[in-house]
Protein backbone atom coordinates (compact mmCIF):
# COMPACT_ATOMS: atom_id res chain seq x y z
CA UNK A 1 -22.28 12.85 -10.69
CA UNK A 2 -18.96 10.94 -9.58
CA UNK A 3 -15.54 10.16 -11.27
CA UNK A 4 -13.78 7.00 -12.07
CA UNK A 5 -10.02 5.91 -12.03
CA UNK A 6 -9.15 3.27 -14.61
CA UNK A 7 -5.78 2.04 -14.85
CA UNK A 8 -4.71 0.16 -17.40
CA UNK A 9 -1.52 -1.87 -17.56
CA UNK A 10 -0.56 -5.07 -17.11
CA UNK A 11 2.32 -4.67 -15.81
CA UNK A 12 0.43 -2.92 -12.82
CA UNK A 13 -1.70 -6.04 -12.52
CA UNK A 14 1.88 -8.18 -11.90
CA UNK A 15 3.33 -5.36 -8.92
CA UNK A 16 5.94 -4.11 -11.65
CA UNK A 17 5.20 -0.72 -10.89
CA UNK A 18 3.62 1.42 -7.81
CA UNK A 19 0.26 2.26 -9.48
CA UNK A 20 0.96 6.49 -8.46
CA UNK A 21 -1.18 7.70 -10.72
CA UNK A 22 -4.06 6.41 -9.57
CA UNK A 23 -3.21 8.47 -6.05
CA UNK A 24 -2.09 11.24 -8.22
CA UNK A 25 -5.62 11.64 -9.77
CA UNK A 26 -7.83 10.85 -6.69
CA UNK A 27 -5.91 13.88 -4.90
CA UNK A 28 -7.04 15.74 -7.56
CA UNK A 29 -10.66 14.65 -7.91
CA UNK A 30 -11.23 15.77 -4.25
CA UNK A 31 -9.22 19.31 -5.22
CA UNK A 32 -12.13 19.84 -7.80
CA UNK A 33 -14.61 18.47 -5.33
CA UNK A 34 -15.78 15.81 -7.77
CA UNK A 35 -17.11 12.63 -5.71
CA UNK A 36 -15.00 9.37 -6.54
CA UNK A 37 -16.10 6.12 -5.16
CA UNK A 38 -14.45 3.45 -7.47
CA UNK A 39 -10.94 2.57 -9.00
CA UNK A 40 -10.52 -0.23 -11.68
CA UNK A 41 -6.65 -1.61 -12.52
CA UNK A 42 -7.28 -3.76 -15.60
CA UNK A 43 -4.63 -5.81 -17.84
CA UNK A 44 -3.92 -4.75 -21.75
CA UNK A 45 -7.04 -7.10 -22.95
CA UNK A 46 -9.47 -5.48 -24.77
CA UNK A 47 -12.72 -7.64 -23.56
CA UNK A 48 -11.45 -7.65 -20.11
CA UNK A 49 -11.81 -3.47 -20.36
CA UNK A 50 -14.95 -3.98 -22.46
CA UNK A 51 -16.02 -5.94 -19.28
CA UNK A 52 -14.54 -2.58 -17.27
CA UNK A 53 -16.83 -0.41 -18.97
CA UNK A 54 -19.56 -2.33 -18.41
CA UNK A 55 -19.41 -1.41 -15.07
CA UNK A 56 -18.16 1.91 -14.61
CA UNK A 57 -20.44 3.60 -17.33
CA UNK A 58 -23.65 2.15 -15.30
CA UNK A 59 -22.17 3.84 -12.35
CA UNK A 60 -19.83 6.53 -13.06
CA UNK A 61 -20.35 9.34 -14.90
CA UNK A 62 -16.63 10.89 -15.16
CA UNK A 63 -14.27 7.95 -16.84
CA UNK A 64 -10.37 8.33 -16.51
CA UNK A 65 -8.21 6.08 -17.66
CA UNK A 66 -4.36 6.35 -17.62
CA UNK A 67 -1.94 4.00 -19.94
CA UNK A 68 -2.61 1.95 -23.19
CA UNK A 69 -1.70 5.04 -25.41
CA UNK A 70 1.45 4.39 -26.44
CA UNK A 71 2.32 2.76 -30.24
CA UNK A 72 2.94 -0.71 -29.21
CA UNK A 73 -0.09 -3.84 -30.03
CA UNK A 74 -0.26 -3.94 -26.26
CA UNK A 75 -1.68 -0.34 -26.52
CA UNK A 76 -5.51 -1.08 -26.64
CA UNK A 77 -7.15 1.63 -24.34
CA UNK A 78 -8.41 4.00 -27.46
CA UNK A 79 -9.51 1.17 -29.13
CA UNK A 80 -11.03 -0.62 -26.89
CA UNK A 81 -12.98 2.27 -25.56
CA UNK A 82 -13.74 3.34 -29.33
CA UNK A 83 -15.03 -0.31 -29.93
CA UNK A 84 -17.12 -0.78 -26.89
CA UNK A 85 -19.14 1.96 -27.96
CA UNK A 86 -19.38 1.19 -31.49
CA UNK A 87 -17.76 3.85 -33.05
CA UNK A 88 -15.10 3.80 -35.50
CA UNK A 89 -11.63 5.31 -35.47
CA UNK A 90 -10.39 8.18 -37.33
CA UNK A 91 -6.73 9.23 -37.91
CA UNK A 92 -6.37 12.71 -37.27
CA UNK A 93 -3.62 14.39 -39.31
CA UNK A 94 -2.87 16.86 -36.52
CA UNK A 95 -1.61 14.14 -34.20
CA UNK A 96 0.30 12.66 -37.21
CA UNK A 97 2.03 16.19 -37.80
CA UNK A 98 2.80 16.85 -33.82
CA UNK A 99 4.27 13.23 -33.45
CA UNK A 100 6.25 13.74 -36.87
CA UNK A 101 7.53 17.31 -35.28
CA UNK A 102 8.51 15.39 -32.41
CA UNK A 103 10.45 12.66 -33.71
CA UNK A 104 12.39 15.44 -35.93
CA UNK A 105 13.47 17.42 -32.98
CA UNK A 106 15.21 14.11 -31.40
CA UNK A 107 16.69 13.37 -34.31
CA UNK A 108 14.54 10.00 -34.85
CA UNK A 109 12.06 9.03 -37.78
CA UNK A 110 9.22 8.26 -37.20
CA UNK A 111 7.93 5.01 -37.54
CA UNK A 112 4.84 3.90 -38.82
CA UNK A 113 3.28 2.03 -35.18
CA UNK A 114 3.36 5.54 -33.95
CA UNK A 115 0.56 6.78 -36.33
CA UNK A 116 -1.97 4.67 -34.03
CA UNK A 117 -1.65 7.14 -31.64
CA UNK A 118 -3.31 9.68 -34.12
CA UNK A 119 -6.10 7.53 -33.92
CA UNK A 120 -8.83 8.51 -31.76
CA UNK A 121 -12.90 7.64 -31.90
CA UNK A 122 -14.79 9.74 -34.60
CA UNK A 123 -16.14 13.48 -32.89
CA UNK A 124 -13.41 12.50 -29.77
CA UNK A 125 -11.62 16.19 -29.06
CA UNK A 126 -7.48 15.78 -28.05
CA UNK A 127 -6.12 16.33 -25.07
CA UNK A 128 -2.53 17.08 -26.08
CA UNK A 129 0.57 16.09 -24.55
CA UNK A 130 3.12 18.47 -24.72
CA UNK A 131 5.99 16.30 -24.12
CA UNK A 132 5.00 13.14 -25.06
CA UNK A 133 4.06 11.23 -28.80
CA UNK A 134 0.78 9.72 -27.03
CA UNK A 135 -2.01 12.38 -27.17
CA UNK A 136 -5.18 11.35 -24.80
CA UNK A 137 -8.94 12.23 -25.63
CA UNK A 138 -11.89 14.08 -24.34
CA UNK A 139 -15.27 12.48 -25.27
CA UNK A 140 -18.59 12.06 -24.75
CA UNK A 141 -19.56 8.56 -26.45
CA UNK A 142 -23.27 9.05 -24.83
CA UNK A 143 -24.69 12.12 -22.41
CA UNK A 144 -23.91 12.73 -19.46
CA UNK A 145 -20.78 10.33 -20.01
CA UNK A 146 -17.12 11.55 -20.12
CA UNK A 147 -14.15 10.12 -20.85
CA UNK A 148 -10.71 11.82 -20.41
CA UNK A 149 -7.58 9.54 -21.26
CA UNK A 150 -3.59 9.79 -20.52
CA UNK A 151 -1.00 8.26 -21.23
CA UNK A 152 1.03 6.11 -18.11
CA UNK A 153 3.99 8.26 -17.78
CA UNK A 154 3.39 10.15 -14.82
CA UNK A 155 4.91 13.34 -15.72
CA UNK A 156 3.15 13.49 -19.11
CA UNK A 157 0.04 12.77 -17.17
CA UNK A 158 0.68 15.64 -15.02
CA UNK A 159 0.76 18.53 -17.46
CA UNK A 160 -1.79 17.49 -19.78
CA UNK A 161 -4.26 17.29 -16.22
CA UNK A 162 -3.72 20.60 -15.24
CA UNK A 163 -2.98 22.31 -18.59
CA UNK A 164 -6.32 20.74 -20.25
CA UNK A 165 -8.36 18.77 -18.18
CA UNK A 166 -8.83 20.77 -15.26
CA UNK A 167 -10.14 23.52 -16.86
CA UNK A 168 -12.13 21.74 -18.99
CA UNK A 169 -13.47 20.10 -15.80
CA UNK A 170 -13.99 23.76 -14.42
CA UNK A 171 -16.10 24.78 -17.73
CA UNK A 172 -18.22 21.71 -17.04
CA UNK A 173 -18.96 23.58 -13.40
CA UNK A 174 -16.64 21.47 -11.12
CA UNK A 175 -14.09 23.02 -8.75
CA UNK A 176 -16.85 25.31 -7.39
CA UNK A 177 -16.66 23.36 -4.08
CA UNK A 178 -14.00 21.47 -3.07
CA UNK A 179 -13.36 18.29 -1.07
CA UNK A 180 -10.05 19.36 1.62
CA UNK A 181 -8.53 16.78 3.96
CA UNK A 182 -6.74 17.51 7.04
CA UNK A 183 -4.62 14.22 8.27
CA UNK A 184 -4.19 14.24 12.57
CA UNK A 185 -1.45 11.69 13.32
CA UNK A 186 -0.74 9.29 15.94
CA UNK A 187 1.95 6.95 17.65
CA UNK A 188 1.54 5.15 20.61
CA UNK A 189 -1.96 4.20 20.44
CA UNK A 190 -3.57 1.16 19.07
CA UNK A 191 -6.04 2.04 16.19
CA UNK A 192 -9.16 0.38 18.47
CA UNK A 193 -8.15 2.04 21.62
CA UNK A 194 -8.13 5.61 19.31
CA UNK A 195 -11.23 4.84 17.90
CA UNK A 196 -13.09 4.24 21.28
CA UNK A 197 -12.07 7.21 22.50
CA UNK A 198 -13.29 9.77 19.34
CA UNK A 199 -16.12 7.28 17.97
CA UNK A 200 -18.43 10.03 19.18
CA UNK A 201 -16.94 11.94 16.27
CA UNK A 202 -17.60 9.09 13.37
CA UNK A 203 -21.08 9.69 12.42
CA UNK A 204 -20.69 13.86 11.58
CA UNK A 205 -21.68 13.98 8.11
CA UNK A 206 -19.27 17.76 6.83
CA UNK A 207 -16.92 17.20 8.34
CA UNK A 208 -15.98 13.66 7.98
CA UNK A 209 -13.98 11.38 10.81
CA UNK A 210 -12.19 8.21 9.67
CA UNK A 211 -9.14 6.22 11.03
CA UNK A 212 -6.58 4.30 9.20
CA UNK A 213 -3.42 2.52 10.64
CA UNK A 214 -0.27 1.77 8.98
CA UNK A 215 3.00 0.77 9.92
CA UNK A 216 2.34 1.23 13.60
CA UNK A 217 0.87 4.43 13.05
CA UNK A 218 -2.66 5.39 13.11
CA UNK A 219 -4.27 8.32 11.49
CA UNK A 220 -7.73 9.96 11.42
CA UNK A 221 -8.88 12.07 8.28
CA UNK A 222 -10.96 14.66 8.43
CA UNK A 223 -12.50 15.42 5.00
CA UNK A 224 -14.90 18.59 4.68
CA UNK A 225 -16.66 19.79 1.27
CA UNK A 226 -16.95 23.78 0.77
CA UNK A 227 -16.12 26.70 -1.50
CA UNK A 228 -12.90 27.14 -0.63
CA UNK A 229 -9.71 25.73 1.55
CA UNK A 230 -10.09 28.21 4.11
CA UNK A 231 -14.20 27.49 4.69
CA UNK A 232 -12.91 23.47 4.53
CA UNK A 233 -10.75 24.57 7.41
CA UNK A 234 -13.36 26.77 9.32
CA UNK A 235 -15.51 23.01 9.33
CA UNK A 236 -12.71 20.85 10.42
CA UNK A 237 -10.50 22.90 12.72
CA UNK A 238 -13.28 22.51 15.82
CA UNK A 239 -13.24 19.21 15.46
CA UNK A 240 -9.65 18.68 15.21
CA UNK A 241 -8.70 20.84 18.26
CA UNK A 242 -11.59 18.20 19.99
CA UNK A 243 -9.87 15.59 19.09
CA UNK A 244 -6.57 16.28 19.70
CA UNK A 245 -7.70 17.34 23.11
CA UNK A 246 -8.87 14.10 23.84
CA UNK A 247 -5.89 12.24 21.84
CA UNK A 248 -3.29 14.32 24.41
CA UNK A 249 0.27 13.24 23.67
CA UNK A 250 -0.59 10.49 21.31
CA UNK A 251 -1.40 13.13 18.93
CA UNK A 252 2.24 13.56 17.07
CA UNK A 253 1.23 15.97 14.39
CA UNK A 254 -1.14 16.20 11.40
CA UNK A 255 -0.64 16.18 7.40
CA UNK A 256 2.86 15.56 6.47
CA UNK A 257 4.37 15.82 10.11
CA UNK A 258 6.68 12.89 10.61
CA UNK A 259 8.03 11.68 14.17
CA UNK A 260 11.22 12.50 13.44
CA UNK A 261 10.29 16.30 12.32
CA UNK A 262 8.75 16.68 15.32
CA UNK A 263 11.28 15.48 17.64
CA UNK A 264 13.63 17.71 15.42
CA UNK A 265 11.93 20.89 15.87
CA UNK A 266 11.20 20.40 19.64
CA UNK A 267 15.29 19.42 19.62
CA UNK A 268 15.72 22.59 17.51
CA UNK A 269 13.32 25.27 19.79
CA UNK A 270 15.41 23.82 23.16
CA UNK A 271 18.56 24.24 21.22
CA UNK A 272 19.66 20.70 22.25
CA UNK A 273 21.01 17.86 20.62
CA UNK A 274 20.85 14.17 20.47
CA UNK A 275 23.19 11.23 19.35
CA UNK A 276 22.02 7.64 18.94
CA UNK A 277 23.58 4.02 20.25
CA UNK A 278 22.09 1.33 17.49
CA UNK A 279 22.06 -2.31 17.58
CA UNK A 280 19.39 -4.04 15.75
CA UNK A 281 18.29 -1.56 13.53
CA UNK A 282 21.61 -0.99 12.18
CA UNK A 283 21.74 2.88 11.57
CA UNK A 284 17.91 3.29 11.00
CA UNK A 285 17.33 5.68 13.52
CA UNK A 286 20.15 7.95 12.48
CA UNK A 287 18.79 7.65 9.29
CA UNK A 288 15.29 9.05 10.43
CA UNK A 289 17.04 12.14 11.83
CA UNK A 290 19.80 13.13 8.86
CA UNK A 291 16.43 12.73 6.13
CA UNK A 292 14.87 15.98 8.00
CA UNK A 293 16.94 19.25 6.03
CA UNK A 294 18.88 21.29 9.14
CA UNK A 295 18.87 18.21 11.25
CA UNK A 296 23.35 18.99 11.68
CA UNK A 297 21.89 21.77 14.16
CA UNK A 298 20.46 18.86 16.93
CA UNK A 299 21.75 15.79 15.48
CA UNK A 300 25.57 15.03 16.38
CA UNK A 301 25.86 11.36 14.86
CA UNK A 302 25.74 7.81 16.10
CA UNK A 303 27.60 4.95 16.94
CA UNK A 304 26.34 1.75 15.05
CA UNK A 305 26.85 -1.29 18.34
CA UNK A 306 26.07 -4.41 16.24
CA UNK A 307 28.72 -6.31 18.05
CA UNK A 308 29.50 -6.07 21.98
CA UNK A 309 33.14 -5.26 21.47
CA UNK A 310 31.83 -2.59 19.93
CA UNK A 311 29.18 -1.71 22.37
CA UNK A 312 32.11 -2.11 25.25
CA UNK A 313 35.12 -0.20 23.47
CA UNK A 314 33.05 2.42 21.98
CA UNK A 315 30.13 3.35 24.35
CA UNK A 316 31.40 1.84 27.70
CA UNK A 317 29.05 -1.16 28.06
CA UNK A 318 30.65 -2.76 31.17
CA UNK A 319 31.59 -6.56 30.37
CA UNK A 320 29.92 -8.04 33.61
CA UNK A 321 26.59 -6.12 31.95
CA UNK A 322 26.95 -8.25 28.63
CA UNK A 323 28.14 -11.47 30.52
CA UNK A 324 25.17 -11.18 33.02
CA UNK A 325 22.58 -9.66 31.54
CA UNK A 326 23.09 -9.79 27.90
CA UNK A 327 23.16 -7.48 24.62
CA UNK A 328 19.57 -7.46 24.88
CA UNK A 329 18.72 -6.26 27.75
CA UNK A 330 17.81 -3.29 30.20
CA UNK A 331 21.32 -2.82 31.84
CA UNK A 332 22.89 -2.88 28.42
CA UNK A 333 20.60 -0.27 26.78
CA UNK A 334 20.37 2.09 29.71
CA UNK A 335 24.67 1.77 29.38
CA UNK A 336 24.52 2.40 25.46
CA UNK A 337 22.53 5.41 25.69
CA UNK A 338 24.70 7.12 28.64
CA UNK A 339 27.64 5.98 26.65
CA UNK A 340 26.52 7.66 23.47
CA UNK A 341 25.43 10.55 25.25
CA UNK A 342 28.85 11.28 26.70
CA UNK A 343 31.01 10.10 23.61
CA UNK A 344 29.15 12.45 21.41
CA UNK A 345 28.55 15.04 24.20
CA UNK A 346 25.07 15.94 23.64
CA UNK A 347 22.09 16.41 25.42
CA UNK A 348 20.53 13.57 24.98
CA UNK A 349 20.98 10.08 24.02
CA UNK A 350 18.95 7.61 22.51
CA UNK A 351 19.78 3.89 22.72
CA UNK A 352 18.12 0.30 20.72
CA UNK A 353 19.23 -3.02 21.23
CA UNK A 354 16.89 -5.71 20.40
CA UNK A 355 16.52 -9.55 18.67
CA UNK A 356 15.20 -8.41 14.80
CA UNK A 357 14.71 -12.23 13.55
CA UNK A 358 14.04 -14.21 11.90
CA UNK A 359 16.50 -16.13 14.26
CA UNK A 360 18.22 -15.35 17.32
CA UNK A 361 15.65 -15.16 20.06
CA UNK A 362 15.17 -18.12 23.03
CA UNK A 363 12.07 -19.06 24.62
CA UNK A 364 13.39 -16.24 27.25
CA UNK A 365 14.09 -13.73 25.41
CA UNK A 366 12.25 -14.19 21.63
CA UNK A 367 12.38 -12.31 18.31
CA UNK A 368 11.10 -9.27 18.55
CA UNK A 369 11.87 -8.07 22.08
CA UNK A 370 13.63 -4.97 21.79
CA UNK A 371 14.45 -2.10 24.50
CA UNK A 372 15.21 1.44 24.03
CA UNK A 373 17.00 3.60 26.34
CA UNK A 374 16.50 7.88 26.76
CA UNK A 375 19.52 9.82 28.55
CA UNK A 376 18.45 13.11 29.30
CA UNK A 377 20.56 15.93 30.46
CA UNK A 378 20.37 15.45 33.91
CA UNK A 379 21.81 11.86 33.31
CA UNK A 380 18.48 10.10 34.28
CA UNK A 381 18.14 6.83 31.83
CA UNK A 382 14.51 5.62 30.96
CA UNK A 383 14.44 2.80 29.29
CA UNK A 384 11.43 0.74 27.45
CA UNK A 385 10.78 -2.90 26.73
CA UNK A 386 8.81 -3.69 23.49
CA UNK A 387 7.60 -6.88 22.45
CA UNK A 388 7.13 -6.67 18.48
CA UNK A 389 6.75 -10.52 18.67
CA UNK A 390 5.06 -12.08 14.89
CA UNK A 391 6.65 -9.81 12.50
CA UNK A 392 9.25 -9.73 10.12
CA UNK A 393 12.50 -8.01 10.43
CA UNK A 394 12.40 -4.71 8.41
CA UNK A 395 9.28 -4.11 10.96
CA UNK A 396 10.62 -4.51 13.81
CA UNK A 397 13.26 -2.58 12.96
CA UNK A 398 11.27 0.31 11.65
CA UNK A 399 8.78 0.36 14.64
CA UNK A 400 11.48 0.12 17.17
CA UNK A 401 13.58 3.72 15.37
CA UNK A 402 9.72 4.71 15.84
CA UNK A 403 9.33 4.01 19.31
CA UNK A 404 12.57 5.50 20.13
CA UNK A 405 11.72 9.09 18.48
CA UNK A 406 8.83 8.82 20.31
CA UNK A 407 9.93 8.56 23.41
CA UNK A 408 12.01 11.11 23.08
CA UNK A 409 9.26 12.99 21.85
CA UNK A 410 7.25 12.28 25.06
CA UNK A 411 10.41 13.31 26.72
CA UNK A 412 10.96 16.77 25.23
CA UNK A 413 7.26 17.91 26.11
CA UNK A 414 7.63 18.32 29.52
């Protein structure tokens, strides 16, 4: 038996709004251990969710659909559901008497669009909403079929999940086993290079291996299906020590570990601190650090070098550097990161100067190119030439602040 995420909205359907409660749910489906193979996002047109239906009920046997339940003619979901299965609608006067509470306690009247929310398909039981005027349904049009609708609202969606469906869910003899994911993240590493390397480890069955990339980064999920958390763990843990054996240093962290967490607590455990020099990213990197709570304890500030009288008066670029070699340039970001280092008088400084685009760059030097320096306490300067060449500014400025932490990173390990 597997589970079905149906999303209705059209305003989904035109990238309006970040479809999160389709993630929301999901997350949960794999809490309860309740296979999911399929999401649907369909627009507020009732033969075009007829034509939905169609579909999932020949292949799903849990249905969930989120939005279409407010009082509005756009609101079809209930219907549409109700009329797809030839059944008729019946107002129920509890729903009437919760929404006319409602209304009374803000003040407000209600109208007479909001009694189609009471409506709901004949021997359908409620799911209430607690905050909301738009109740959802449980039902079971045909066996083993079920169908469990929310409204869009997230938060709404939220309690009336765990306060009724979940257990409900439970009674039907889910959540016995559960489906637990353990992220291990990467940077550094192409996502083919990665996968090479651990491919060995893509055809276990419990526990699961499989790699993702995004935004530079590249991730493997391990998924494992048991009784509880801790047995998950007992399944995956082998396999992700393996793994991150393998993986070394490319291995940043796992879960919710970011780059610049990680940096920060090595920062943090060698009671040192850092400062940044930033050119092309404009304050990004700086950024990275201050989002991380108790970052004040390793991170001093930064000095944001768009211009070179600002990279000369400020951090000490020499003028011959600039005239010779340019803002861009190896000389100029090995300079920036000593100067930052000693102007802020920290530990360590981190430098980035680089040609973001869309214009700017020469056949010699083209958008994209970007080099990061590393100061270290014993005033040694590394410095690193990337070529982010083919991609659009808010990229290349996001994977250079990337390649800077982790280089640091790299840095702080030995």
């Amino acid at each position: 038996m597997s589970a079905e995420i149906i999303c209705v909205g059209t305003e989904l359907l035109l990238g309006e709004i970040l479809n999160g409660n389709a993630r929301f749910l999901a997350a949960e489906l794999a809490r309860l251990g309740i296979p999911h193979y399929f999401q649907t996002v369909v627009g507020d047109n009732e033969s075009r969710i007829h034509q939905v239906l169609e579909l999932a009920v020949s292949r799903s046997q849990i249905l969930l659909f989120t939005g279409g339940l407010g009082p509005t003619p756009d609101d079809l979901t209930t219907a549409a559901i109700a009329s797809y299965f030839n059944t008729d609608l019946v107002e129920r006067p509890e729903v009437i008497q919760d929404i006319t509470t409602k209304f009374a306690q803000r003040q407000r009247q209600m109208t007479d669009n909001n009694r189609k929310q009471a409506l709901l398909p004949m021997g359908a039981e409620i799911l209430p909403n607690i905050t909301g005027t738009a109740p959802g349904m449980i039902w079971s049009p045909q066996s083993p079929l079920q169908i469990l609708t929310f409204p869009g609202v997230p938060s709404e969606m939220h309690q009336m999940w765990q306060d009724t469906a979940v257990p409900f869910l439970r009674a039907q003899g889910w959540g016995e086993s559960i489906i637990y994911s353990q992220v291990l993240r990467f940077w550094g590493i192409g996502e083919s290079t990665l996968a090479n390397k651990v491919d060995r480890f893509f055809d276990l069955q419990n526990p699961t291996v499989a790699p993702y990339a995004s935004g530079g980064e590249v991730r493997l999920r391990l998924s494992a299906r048991a009784k509880s958390e801790a047995d998950a763990l007992a399944m995956i843990n082998p396999v992700a020590e393996q793994i991150k054996a393998i993986a070394g240093e490319d291995c940043f962290g796992q879960d919710e570990d970011t780059l610049a967490a990680v940096v920060g607590q090595l920062l943090h455990e060698r009671e040192q601190t850092v400062a940044v020099a930033e050119s092309c990213t404009g304050g990004g990197l700086g950024a990275m650090f201050t989002e991380i709570p108790g970052s004040s304890s390793y991170f001093r500030g930064g000095v944001i070098a768009y211009a070179n009288e600002v990279k000369a008066a400020v951090l000490n670029v020499m003028p011959e550097t600039l005239n010779q070699f340019g803002a861009v340039s190896e000389p100029t970001a090995k300079q920036m990161a000593l100067g930052v280092q000693q102007a802020l008088q920290t530990d360590w400084g981190i430098s980035i100067t680089g040609i973001a685009g869309p214009e700017g760059g020469t056949p010699t030097k083209p958008v994209g190119l970007v080099y990061v320096g590393i100061a270290g306490p014993d005033q040694s300067v590394a410095v690193f030439e990337y070529q982010f060449g083919g991609r659009d500014r808010a990229t290349i400025r996001h994977r250079s602040a990337c390649h800077a932490l982790d280089r640091l990173r790299r840095r702080l390990l030995h």
